[in-house]
Structure formats: C-alpha cells, structure tokens
PDB file of N, CA and C in Angstrom:
ATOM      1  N   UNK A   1       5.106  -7.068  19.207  1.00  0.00           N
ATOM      2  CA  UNK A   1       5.602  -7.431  17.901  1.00  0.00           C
ATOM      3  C   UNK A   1       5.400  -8.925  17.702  1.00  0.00           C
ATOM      4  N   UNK A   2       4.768  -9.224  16.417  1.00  0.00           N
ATOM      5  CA  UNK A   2       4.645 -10.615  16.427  1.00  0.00           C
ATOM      6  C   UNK A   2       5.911 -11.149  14.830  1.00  0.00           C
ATOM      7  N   UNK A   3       5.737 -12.137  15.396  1.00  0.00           N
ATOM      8  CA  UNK A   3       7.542 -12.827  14.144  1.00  0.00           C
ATOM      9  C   UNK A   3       6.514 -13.562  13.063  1.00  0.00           C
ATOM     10  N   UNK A   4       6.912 -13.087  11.585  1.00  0.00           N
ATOM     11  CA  UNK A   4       6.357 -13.214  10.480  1.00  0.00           C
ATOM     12  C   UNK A   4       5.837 -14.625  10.392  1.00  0.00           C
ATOM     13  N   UNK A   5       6.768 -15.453  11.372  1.00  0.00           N
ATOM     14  CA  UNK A   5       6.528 -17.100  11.947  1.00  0.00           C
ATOM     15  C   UNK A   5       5.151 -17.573  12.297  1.00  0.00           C
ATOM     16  N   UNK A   6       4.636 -16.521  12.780  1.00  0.00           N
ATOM     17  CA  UNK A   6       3.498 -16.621  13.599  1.00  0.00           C
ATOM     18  C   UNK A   6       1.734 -16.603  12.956  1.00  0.00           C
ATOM     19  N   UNK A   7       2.167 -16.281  11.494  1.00  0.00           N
ATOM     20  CA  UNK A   7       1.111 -16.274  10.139  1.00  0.00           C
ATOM     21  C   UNK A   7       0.745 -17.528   9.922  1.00  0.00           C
ATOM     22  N   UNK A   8      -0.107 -17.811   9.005  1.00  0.00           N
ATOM     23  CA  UNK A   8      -0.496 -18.499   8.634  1.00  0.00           C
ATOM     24  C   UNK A   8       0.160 -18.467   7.305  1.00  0.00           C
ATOM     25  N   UNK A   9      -0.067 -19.831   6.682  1.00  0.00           N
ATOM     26  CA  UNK A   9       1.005 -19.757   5.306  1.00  0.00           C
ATOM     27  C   UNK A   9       0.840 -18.839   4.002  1.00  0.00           C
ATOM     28  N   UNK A  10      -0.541 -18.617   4.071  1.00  0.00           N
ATOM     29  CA  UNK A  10      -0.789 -17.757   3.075  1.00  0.00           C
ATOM     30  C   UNK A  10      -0.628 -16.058   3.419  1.00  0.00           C
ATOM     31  N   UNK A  11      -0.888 -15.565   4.075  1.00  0.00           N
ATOM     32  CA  UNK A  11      -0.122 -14.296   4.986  1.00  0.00           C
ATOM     33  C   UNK A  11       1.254 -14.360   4.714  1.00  0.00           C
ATOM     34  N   UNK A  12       2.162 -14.927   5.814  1.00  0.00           N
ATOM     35  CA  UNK A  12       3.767 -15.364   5.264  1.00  0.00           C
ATOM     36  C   UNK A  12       3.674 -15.223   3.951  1.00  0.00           C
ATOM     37  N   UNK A  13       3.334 -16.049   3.012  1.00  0.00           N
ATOM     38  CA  UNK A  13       3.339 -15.885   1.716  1.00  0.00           C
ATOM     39  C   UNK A  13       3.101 -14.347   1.378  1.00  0.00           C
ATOM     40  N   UNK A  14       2.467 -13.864   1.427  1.00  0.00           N
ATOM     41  CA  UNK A  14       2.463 -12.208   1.347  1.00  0.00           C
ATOM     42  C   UNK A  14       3.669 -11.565   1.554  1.00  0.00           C
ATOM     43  N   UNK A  15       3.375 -11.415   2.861  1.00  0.00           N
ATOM     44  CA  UNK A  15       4.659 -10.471   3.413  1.00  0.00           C
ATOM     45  C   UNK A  15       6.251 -11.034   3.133  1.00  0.00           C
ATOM     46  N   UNK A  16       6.370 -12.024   2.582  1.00  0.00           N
ATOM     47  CA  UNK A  16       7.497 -12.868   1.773  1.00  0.00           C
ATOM     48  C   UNK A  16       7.505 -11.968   0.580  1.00  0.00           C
ATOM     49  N   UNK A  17       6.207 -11.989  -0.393  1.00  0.00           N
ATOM     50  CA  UNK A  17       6.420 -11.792  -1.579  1.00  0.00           C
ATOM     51  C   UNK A  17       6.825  -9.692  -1.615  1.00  0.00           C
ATOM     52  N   UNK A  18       5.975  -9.156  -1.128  1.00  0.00           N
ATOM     53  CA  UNK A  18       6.694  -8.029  -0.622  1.00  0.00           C
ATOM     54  C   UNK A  18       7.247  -7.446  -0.330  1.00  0.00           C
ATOM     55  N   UNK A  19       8.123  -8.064   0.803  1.00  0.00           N
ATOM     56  CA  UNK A  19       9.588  -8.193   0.911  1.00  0.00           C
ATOM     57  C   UNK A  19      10.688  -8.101  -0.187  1.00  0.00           C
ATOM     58  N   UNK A  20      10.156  -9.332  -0.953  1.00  0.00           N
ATOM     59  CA  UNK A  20      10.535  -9.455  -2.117  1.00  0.00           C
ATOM     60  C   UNK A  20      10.972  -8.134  -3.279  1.00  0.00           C
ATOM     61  N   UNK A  21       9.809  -7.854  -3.391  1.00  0.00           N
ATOM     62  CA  UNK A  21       9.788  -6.463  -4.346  1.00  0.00           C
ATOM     63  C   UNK A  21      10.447  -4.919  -3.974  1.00  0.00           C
ATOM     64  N   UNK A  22      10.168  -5.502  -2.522  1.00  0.00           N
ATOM     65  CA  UNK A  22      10.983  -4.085  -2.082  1.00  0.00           C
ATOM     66  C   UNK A  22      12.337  -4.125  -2.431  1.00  0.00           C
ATOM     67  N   UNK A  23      13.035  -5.192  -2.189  1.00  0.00           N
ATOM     68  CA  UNK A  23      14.239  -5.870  -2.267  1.00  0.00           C
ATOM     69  C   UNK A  23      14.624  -5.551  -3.871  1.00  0.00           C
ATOM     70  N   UNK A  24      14.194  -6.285  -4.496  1.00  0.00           N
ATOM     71  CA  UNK A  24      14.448  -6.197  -5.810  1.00  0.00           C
ATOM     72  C   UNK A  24      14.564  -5.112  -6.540  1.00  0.00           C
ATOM     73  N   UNK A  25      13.423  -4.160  -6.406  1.00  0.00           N
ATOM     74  CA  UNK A  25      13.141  -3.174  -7.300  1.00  0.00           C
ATOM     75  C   UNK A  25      14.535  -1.587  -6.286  1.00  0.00           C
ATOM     76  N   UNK A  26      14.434  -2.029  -5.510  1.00  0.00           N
ATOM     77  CA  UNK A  26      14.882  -0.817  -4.383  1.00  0.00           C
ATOM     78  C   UNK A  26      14.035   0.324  -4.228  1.00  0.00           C
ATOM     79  N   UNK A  27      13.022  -0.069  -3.536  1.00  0.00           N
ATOM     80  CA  UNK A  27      11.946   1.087  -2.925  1.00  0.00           C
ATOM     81  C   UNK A  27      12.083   0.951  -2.146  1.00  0.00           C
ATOM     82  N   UNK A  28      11.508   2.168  -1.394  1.00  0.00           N
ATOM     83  CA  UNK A  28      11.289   1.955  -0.273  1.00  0.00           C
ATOM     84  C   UNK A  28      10.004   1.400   1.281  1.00  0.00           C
ATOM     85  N   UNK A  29       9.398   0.972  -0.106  1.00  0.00           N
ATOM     86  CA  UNK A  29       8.231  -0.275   0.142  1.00  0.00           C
ATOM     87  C   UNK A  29       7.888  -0.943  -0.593  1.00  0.00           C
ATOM     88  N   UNK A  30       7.461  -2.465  -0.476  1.00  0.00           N
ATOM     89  CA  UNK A  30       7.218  -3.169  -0.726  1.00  0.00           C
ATOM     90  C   UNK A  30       5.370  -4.095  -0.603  1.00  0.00           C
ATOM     91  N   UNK A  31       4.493  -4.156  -1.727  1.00  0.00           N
ATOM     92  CA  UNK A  31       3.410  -4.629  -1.101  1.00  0.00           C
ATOM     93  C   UNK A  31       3.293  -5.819  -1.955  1.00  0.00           C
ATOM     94  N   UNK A  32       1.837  -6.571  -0.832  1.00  0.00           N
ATOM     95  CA  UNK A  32       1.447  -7.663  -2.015  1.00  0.00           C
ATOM     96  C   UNK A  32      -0.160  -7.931  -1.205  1.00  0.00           C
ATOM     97  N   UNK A  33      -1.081  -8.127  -2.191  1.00  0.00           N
ATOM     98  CA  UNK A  33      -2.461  -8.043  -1.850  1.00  0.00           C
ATOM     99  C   UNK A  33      -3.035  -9.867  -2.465  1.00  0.00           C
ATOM    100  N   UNK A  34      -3.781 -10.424  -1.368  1.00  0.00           N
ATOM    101  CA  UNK A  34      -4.504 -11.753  -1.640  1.00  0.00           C
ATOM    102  C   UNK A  34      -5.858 -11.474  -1.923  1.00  0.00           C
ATOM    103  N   UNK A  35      -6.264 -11.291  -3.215  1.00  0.00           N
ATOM    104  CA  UNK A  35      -7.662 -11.703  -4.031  1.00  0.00           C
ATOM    105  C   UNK A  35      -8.592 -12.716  -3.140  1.00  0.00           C
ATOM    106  N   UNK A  36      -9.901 -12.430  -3.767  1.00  0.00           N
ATOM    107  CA  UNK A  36     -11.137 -13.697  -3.160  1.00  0.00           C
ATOM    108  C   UNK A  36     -10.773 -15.104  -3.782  1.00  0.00           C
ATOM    109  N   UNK A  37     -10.161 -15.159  -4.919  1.00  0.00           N
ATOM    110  CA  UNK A  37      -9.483 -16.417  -5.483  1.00  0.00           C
ATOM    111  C   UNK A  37      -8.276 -16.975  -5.169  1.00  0.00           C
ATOM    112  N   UNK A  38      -7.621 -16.319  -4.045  1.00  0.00           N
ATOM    113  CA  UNK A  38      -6.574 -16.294  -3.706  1.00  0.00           C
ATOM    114  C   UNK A  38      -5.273 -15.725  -4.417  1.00  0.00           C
ATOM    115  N   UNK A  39      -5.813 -15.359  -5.813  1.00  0.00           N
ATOM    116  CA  UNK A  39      -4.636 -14.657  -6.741  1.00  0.00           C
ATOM    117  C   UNK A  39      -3.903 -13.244  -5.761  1.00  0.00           C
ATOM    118  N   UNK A  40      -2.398 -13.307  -6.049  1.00  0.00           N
ATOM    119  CA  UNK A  40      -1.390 -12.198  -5.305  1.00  0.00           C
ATOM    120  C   UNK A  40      -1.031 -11.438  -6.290  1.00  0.00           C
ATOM    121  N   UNK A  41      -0.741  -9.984  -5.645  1.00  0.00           N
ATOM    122  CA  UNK A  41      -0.248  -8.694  -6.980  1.00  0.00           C
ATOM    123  C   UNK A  41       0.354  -7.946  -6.211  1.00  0.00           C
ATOM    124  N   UNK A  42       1.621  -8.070  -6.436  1.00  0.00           N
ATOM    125  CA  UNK A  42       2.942  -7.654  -5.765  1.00  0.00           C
ATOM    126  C   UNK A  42       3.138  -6.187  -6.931  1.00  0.00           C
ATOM    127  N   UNK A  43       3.167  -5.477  -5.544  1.00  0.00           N
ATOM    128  CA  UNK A  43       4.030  -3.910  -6.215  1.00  0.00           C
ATOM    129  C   UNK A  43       5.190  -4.020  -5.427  1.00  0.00           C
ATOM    130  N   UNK A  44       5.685  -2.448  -6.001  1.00  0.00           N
ATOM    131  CA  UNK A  44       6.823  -1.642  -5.444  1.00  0.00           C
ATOM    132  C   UNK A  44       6.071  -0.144  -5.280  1.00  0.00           C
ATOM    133  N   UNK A  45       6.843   0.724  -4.475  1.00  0.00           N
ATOM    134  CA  UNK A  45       6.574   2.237  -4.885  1.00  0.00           C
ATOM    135  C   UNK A  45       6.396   2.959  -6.092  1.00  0.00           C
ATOM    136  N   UNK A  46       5.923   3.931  -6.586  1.00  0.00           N
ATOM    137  CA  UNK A  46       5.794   4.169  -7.776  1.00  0.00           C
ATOM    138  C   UNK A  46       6.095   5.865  -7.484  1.00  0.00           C
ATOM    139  N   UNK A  47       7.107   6.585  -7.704  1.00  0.00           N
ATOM    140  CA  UNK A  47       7.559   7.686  -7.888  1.00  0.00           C
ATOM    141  C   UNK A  47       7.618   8.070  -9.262  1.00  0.00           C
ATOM    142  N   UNK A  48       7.111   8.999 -10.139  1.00  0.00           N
ATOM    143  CA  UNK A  48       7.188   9.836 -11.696  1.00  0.00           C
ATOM    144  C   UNK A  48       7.128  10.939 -11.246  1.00  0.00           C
ATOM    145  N   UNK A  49       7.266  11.362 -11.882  1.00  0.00           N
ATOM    146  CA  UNK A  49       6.802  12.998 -11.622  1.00  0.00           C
ATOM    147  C   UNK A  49       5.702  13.705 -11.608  1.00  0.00           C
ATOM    148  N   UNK A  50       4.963  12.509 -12.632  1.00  0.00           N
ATOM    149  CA  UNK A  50       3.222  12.819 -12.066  1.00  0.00           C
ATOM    150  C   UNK A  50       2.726  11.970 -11.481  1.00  0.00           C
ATOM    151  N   UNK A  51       3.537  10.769 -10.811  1.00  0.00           N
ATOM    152  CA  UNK A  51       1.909   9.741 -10.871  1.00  0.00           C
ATOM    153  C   UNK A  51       3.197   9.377  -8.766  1.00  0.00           C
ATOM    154  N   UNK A  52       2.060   9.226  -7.828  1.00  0.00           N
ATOM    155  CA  UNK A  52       3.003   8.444  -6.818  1.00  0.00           C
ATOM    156  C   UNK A  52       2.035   8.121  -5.908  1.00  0.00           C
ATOM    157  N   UNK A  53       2.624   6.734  -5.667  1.00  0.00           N
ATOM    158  CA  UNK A  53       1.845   5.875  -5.201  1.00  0.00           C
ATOM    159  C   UNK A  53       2.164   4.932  -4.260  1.00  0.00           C
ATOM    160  N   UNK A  54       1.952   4.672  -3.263  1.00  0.00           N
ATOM    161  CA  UNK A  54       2.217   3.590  -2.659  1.00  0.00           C
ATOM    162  C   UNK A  54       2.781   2.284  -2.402  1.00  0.00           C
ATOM    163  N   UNK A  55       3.536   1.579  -2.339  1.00  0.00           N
ATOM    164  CA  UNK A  55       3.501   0.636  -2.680  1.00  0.00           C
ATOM    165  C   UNK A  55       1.777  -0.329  -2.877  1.00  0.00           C
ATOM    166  N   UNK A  56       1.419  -0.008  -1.466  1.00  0.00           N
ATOM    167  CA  UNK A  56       0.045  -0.709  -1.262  1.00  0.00           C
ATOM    168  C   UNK A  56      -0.766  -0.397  -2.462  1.00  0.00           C
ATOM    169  N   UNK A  57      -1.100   0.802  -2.464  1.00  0.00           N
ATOM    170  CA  UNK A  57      -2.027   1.518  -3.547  1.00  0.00           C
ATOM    171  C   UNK A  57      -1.768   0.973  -4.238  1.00  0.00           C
ATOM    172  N   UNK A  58      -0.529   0.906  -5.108  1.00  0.00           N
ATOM    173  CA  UNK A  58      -0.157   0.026  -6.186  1.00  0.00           C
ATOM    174  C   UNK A  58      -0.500  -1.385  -6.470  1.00  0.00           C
ATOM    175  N   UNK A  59      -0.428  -2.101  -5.734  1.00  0.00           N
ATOM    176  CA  UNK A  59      -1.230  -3.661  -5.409  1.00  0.00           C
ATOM    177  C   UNK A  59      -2.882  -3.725  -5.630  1.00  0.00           C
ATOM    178  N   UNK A  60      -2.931  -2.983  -4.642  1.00  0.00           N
ATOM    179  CA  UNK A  60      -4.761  -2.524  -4.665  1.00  0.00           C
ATOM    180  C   UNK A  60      -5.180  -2.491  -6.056  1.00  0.00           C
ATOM    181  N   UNK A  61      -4.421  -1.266  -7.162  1.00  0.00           N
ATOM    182  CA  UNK A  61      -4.416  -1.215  -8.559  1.00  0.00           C
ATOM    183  C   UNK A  61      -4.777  -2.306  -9.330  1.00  0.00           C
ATOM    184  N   UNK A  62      -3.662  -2.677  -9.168  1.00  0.00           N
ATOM    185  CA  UNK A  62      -2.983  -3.492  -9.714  1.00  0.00           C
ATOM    186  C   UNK A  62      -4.266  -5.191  -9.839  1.00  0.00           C
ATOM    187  N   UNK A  63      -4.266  -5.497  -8.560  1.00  0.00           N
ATOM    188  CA  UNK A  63      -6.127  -6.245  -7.957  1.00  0.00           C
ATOM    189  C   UNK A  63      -7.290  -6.066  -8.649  1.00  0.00           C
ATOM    190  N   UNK A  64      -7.229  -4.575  -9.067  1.00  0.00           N
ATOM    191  CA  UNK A  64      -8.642  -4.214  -9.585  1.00  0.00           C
ATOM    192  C   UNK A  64      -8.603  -4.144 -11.309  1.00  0.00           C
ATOM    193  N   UNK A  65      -7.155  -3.960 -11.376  1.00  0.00           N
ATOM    194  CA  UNK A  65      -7.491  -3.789 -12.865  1.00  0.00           C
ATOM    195  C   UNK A  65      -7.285  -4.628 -13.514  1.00  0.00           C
ATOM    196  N   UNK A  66      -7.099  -5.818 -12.528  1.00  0.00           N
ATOM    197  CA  UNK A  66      -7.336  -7.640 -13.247  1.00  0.00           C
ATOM    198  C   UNK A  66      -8.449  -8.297 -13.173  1.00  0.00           C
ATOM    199  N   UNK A  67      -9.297  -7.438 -12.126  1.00  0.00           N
ATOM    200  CA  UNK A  67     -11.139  -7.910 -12.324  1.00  0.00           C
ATOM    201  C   UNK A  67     -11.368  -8.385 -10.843  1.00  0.00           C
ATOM    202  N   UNK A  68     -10.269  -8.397  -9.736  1.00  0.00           N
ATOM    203  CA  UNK A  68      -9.983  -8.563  -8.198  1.00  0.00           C
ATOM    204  C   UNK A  68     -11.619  -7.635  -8.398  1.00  0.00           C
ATOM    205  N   UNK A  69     -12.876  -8.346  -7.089  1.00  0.00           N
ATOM    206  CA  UNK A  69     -13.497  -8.271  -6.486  1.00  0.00           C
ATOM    207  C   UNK A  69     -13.763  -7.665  -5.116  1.00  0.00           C
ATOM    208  N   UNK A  70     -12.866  -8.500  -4.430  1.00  0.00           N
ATOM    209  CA  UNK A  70     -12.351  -8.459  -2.884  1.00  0.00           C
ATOM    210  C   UNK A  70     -11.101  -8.414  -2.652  1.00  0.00           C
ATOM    211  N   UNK A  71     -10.840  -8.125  -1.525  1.00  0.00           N
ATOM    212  CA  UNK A  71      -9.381  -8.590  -1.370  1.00  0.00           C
ATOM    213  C   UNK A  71      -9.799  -9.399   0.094  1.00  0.00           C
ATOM    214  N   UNK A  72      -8.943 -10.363   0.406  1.00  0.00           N
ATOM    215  CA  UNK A  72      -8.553 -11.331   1.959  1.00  0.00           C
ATOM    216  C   UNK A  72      -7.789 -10.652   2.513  1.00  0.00           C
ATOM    217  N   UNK A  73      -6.702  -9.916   2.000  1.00  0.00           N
ATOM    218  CA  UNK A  73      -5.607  -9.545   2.683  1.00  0.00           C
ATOM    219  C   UNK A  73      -4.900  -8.764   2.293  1.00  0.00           C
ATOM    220  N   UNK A  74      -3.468  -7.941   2.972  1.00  0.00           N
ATOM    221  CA  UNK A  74      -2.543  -7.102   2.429  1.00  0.00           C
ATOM    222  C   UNK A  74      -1.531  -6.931   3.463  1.00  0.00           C
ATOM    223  N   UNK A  75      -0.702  -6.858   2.321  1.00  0.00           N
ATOM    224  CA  UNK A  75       0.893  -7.161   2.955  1.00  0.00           C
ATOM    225  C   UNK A  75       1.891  -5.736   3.094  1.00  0.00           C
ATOM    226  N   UNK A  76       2.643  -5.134   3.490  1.00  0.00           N
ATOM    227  CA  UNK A  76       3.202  -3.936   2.918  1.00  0.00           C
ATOM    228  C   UNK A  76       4.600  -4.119   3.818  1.00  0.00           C
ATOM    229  N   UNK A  77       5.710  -3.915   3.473  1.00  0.00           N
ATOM    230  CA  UNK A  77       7.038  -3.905   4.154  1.00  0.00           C
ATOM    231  C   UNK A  77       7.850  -3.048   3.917  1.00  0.00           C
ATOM    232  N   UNK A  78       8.390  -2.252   4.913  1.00  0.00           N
ATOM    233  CA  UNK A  78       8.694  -0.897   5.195  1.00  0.00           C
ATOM    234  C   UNK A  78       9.111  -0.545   6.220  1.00  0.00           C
ATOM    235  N   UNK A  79       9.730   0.568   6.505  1.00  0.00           N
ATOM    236  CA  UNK A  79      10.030   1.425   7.648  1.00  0.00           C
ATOM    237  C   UNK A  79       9.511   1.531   8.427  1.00  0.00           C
ATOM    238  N   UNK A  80       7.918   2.131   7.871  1.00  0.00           N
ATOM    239  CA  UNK A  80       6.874   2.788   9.216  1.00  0.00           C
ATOM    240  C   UNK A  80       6.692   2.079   9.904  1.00  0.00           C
ATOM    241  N   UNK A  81       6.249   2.771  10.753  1.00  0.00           N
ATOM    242  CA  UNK A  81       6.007   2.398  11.581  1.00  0.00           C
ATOM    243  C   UNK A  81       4.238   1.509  11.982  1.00  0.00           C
ATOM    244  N   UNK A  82       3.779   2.121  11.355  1.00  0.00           N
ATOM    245  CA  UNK A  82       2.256   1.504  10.639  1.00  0.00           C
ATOM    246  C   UNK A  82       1.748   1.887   9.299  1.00  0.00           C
ATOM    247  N   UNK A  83       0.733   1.579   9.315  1.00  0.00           N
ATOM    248  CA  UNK A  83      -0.004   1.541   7.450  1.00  0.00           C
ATOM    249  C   UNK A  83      -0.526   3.636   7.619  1.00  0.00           C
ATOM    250  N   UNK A  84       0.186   3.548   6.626  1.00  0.00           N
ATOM    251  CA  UNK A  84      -0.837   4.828   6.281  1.00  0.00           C
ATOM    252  C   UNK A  84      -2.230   4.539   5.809  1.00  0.00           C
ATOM    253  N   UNK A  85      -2.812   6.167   6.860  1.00  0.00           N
ATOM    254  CA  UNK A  85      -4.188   6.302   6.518  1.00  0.00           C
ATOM    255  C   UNK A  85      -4.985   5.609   5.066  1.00  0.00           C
ATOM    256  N   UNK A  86      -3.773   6.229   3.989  1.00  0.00           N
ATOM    257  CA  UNK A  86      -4.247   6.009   2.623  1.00  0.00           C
ATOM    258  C   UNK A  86      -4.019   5.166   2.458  1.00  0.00           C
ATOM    259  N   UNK A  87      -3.591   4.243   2.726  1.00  0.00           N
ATOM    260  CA  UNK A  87      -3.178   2.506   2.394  1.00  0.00           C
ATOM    261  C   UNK A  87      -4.799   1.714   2.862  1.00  0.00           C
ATOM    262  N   UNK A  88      -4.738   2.132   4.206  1.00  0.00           N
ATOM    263  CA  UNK A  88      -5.171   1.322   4.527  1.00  0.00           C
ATOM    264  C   UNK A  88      -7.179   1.769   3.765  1.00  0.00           C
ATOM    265  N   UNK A  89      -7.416   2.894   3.338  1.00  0.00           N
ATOM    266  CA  UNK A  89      -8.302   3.111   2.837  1.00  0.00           C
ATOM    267  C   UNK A  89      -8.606   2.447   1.156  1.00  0.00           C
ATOM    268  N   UNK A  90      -7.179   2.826   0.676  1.00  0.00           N
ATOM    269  CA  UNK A  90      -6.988   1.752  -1.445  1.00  0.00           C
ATOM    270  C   UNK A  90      -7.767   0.267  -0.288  1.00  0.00           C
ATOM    271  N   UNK A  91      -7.375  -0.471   0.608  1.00  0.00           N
ATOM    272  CA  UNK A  91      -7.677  -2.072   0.896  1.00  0.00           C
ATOM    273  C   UNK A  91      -8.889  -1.806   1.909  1.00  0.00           C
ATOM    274  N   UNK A  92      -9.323  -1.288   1.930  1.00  0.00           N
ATOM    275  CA  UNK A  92     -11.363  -0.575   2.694  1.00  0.00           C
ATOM    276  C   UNK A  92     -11.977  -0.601   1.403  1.00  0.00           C
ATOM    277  N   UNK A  93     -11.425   0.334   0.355  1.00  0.00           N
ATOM    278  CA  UNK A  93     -12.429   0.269  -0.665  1.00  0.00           C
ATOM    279  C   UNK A  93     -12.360  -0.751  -1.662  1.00  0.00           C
ATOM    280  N   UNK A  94     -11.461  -1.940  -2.083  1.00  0.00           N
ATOM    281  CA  UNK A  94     -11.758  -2.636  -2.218  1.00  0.00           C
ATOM    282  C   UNK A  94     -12.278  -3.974  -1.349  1.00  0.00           C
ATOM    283  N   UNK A  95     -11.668  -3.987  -0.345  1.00  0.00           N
ATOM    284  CA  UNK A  95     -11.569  -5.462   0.606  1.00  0.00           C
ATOM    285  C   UNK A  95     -12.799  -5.249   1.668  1.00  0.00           C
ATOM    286  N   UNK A  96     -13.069  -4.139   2.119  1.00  0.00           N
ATOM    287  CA  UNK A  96     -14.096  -3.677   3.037  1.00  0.00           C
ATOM    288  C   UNK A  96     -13.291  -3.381   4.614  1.00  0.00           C
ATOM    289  N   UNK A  97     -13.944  -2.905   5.327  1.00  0.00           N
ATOM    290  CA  UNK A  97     -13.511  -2.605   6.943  1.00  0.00           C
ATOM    291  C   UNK A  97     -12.813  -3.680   7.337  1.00  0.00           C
ATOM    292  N   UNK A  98     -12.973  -4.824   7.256  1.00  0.00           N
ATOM    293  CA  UNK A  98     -12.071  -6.267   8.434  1.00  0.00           C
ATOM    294  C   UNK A  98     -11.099  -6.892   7.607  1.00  0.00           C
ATOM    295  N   UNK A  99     -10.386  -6.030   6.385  1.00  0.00           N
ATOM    296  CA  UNK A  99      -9.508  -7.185   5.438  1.00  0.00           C
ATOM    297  C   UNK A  99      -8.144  -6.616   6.266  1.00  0.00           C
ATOM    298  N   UNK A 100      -7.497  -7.816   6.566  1.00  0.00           N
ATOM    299  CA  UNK A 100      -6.552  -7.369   7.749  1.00  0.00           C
ATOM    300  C   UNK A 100      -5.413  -6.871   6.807  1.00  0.00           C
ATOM    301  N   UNK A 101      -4.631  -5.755   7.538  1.00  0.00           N
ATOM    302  CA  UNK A 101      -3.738  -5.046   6.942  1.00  0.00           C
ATOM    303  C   UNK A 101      -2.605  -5.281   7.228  1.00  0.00           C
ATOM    304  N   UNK A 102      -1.205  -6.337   7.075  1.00  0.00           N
ATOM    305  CA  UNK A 102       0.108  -6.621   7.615  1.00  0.00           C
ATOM    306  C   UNK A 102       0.977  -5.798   7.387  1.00  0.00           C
ATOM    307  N   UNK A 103       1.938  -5.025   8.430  1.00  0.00           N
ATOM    308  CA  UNK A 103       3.156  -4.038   8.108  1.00  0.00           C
ATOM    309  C   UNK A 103       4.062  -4.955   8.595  1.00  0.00           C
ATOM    310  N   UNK A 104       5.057  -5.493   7.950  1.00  0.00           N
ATOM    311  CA  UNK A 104       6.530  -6.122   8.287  1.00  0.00           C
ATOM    312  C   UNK A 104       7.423  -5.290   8.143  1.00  0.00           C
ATOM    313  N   UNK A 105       8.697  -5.316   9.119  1.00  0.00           N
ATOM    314  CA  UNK A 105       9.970  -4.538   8.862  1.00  0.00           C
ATOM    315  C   UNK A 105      10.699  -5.242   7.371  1.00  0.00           C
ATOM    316  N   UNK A 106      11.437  -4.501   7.175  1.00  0.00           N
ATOM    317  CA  UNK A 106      12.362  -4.740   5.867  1.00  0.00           C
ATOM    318  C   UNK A 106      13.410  -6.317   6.684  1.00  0.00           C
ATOM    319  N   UNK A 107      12.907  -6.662   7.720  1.00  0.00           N
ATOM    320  CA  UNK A 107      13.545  -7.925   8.163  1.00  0.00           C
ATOM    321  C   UNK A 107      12.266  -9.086   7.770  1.00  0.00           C
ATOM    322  N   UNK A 108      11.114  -8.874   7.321  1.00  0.00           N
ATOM    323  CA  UNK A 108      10.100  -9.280   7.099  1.00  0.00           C
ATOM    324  C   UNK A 108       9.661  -9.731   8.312  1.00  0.00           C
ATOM    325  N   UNK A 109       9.490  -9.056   9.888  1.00  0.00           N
ATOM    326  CA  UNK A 109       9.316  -9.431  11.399  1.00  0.00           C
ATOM    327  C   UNK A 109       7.766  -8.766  10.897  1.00  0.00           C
ATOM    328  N   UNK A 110       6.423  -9.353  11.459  1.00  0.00           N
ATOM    329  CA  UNK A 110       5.613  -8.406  11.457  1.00  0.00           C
ATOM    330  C   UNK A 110       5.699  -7.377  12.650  1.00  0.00           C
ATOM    331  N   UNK A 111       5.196  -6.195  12.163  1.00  0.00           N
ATOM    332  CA  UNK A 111       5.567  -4.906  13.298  1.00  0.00           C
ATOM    333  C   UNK A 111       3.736  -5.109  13.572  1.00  0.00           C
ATOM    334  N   UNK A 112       3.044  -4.891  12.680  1.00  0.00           N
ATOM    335  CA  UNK A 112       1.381  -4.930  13.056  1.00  0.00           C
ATOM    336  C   UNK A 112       0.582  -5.291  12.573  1.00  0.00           C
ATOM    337  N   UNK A 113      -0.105  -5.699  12.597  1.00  0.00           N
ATOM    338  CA  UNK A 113      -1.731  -5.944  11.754  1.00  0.00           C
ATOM    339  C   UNK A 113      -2.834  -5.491  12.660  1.00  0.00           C
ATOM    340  N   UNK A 114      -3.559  -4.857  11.447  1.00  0.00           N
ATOM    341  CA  UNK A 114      -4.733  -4.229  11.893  1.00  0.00           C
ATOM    342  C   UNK A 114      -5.831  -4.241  10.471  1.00  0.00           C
ATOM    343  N   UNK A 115      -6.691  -3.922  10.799  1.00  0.00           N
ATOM    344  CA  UNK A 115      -7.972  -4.150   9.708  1.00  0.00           C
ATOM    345  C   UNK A 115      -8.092  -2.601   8.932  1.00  0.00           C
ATOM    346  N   UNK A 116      -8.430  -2.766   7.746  1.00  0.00           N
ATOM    347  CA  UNK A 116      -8.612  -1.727   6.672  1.00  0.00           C
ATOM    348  C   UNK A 116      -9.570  -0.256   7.238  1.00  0.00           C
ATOM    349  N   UNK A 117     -10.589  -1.414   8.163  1.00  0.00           N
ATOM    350  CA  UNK A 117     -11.490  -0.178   8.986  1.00  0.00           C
ATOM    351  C   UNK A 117     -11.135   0.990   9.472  1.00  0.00           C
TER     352      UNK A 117
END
C-alpha cells in the first residue's frame, strides 16, 4: 500500500478531487481524470434506471465530450478493492495501455495503481 503522500502533486490532486465527489455527492465512488492539457473532470456514480455508470466511466465521459484527446491519468476512490475491468478499459480507450490507473480508499490512502493495459 502506498500513502496518497507518496504522488506527485498532480496525481494527489486527483485522488483529492475524487475523494471529493464521492464525499459530496454520497456515492459510492468517486473519480477524476487528467487531460493532455492537464484539464480535470471529476464524477460521481451515476445510478437511473436506465443509464449506470461508473464513477470512472463517468469522468472518461465526461473528458471526451469536452474534446479530451488523451488522458495522463485517473483517479477513482472507493471500496474495491481494485479498478474494474470496465474502468480500467473507458481510460485504455481513451488514454491508451500505460495511462496509470489510481484506486484510493475513501481515506484517500492509495490502495493501487496500475496501467489501463
């Protein structure tokens, strides 16, 4: 386990802002994704009755339907224990195989990072 301390500032900055949303909104995840410009797009979960989504997915969205290119990075804070399959595939198909993927506990501790691949 590595301590959210241990990021670099713009990472921290992520998994901060994520945190964030989880917090706020009361989901039960929290994401936030860093653009090639460095621009951030903080979700929450998205439960309707037709539409459900990820927190991550939601970010990813959210990235693309502002004209996001790439992504650098992604943040997600939560329970699990790691990124779901499908998470980590929404930040593959935009960001490519090596855009590293951060899971923090709801203490914002990172639990893992691993790449979109």
């Amino acid at each position: 386990m590595t301590e959210s301390t241990d990021l670099g500032p713009e990472d921290r900055k992520i998994v901060t802002l994520a945190r964030s949303a989880r917090a706020r909104n009361g989901v039960p995840e929290g994401a936030a994704v860093r653009d090639e410009t460095g621009r951030t797009y903080v979700a929450g979960t998205v439960r309707l009755e037709s539409l459900k989504l990820s927190a991550l997915q939601t970010a990813v969205a959210m990235a693309v339907a502002s004209g996001a290119t790439s992504l650098e990075a992604a943040a997600v804070v939560s329970e699990a224990a790691a990124p779901s399959d499908e998470d980590r595939a929404a930040v593959r198909d935009l960001g490519g195989p090596d855009t590293p993927v951060l899971l923090a506990g709801p203490d914002g501790t990172l639990r893992v990072s691993v790449t979109a691949g």
